[in-house]
Protein backbone atom coordinates (compact mmCIF):
# COMPACT_ATOMS: atom_id res chain seq x y z
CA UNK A 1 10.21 -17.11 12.65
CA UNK A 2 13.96 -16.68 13.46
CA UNK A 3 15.38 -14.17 11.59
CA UNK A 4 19.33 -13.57 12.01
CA UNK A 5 21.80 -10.87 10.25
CA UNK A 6 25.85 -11.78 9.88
CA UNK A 7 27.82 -9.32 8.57
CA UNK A 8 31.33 -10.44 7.61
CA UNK A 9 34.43 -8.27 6.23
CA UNK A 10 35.52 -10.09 3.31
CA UNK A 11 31.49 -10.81 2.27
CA UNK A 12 31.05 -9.74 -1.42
CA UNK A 13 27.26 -11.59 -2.26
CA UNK A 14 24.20 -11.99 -0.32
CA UNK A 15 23.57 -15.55 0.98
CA UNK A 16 20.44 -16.37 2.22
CA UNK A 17 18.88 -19.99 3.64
CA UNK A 18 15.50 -20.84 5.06
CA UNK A 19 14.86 -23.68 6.94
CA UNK A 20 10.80 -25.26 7.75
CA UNK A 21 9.14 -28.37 7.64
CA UNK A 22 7.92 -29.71 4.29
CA UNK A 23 5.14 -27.72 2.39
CA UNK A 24 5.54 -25.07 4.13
CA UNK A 25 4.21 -22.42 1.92
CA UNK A 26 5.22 -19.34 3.80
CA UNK A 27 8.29 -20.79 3.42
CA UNK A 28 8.14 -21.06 -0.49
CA UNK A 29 6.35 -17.55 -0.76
CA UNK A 30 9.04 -16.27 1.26
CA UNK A 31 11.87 -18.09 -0.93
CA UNK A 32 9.91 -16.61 -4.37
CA UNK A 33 10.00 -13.19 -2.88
CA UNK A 34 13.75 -12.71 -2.06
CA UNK A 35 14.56 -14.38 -5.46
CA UNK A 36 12.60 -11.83 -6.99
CA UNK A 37 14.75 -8.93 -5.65
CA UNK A 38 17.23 -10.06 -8.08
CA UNK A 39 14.92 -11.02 -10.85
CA UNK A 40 14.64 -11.19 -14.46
CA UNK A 41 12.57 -12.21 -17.08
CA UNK A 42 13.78 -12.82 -20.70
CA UNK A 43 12.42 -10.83 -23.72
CA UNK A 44 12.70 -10.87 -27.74
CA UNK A 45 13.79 -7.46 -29.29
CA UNK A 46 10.75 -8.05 -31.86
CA UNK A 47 8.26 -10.76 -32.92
CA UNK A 48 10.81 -12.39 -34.96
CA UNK A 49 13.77 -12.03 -32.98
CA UNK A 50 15.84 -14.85 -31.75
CA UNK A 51 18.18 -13.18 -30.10
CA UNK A 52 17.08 -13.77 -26.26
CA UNK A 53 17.58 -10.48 -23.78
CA UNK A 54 17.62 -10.13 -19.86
CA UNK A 55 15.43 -7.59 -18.97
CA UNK A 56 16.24 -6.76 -14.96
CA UNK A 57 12.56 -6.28 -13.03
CA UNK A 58 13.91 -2.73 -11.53
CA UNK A 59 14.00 -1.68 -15.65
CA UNK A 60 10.92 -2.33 -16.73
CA UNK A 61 7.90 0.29 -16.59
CA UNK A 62 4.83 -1.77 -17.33
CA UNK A 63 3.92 -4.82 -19.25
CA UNK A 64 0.61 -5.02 -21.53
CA UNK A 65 -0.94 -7.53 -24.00
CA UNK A 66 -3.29 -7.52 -26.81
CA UNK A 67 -4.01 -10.93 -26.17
CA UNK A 68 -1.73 -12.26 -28.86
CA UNK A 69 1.77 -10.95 -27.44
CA UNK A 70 3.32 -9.42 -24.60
CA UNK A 71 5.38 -6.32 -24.82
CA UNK A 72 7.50 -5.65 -21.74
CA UNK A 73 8.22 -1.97 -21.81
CA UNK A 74 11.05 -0.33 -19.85
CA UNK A 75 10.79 2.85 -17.63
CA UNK A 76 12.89 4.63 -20.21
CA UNK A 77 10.52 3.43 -23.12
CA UNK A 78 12.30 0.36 -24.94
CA UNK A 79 10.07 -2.10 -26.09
CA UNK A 80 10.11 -6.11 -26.11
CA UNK A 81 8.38 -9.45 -26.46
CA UNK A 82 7.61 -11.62 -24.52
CA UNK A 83 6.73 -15.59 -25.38
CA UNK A 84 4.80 -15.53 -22.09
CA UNK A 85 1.15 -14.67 -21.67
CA UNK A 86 -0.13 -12.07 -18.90
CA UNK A 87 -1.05 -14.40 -16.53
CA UNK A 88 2.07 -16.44 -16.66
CA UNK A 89 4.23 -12.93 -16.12
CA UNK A 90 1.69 -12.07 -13.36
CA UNK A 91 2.43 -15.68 -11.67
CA UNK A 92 5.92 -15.03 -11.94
CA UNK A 93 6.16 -11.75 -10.42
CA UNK A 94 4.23 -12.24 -7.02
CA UNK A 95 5.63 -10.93 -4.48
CA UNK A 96 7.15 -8.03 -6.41
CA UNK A 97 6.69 -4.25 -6.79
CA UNK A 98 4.43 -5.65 -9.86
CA UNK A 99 0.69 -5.29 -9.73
CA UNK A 100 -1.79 -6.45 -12.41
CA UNK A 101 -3.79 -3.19 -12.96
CA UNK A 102 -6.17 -4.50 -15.49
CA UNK A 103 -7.11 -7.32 -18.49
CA UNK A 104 -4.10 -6.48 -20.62
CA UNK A 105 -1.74 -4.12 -17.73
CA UNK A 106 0.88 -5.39 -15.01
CA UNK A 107 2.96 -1.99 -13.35
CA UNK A 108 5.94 -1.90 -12.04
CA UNK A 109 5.02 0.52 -8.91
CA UNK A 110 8.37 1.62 -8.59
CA UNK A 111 8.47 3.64 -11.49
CA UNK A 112 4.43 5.04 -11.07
CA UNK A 113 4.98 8.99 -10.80
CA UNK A 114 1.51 9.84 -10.27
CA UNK A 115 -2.06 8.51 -9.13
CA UNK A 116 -5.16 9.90 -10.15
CA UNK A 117 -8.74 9.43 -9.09
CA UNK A 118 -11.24 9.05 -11.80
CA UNK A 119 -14.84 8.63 -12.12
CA UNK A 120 -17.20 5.25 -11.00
CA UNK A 121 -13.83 4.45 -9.01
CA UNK A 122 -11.00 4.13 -11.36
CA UNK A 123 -7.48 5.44 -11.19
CA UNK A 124 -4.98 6.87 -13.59
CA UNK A 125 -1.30 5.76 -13.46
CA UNK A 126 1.86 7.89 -14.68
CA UNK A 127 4.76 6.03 -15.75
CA UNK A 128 6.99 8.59 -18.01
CA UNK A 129 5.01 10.17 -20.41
CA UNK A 130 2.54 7.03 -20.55
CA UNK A 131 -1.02 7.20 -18.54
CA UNK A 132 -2.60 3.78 -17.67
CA UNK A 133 -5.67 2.97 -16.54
CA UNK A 134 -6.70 1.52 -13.84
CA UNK A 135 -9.72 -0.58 -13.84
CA UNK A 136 -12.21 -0.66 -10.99
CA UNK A 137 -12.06 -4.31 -10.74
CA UNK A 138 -8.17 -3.66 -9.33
CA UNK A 139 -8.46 -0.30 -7.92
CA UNK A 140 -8.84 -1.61 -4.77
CA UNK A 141 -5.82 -3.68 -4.67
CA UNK A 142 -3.95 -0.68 -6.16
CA UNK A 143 -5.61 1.31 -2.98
CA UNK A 144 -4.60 -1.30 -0.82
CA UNK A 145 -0.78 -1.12 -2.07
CA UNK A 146 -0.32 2.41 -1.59
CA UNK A 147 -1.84 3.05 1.37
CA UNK A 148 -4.89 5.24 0.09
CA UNK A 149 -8.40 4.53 1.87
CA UNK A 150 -11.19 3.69 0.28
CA UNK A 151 -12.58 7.44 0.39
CA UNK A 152 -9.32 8.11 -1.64
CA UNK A 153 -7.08 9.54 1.11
């Protein structure tokens, strides 16, 4: 892979092209990660809302279901819908600071404060004042993210 850097003077915005062969899916997972640095996803202010919102990726804190909705919640505690299910969301924001953390979590690990070790080899995540649970089923891809070995260091 060639990668090249031009700065110019009068330059405001970012411009970025990749070239490959067809199906090329480092490529596409490249393309879908630089899009997401500049991401969105659009939210409801309530269940019967129609008024659609932007919500930018770098403001939201987490994202949870109860298996009928979706709330997107900000780092600063506002709440939203979503019309998208948790696997849809968690298809859309590969390749991001996102990680699913269990059944009905996705976290934003920008905003995580704090990481705790708990019992039969879960974790505790801080986001603001909320805790979140980490189940051992994606522990290890939490692990993984951060850096911490398997022995928790």
């Amino acid at each position: 892979m060639d990668v090249e850097l031009i700065e110019e003077n009068d330059r405001r915005a970012i411009s970025v092209l990749v070239f490959s062969g067809p199906n090329n899916s480092f490529a596409h997972q490249l393309v879908s990660r630089l899009r997401s640095f500049d991401g969105s996803i659009v939210a409801y202010e309530n269940e019967m809302s129609t008024n659609r919102l932007v919500i930018p990726l770098n403001a939201i804190g987490y994202i949870e279901t109860d298996n009928r909705h979706c709330r997107i919640i900000t780092a600063d505690g506002r709440r939203f819908q979503s019309q998208l299910t948790l696997h849809e969301l968690e298809t859309r924001l590969e390749g991001t600071d996102f990680l699913r953390v269990s059944r009905q979590q996705i976290v934003n690990f920008r905003h995580v404060e704090l990481v705790r070790p708990e019992p039969n080899g879960r974790l505790t995540l801080k986001i603001g004042t909320t805790y979140i649970g980490v189940s051992r089923t994606y522990a290890r891809d939490v692990k993984e993210l951060l850096g911490i070995s398997e022995s928790g260091r």
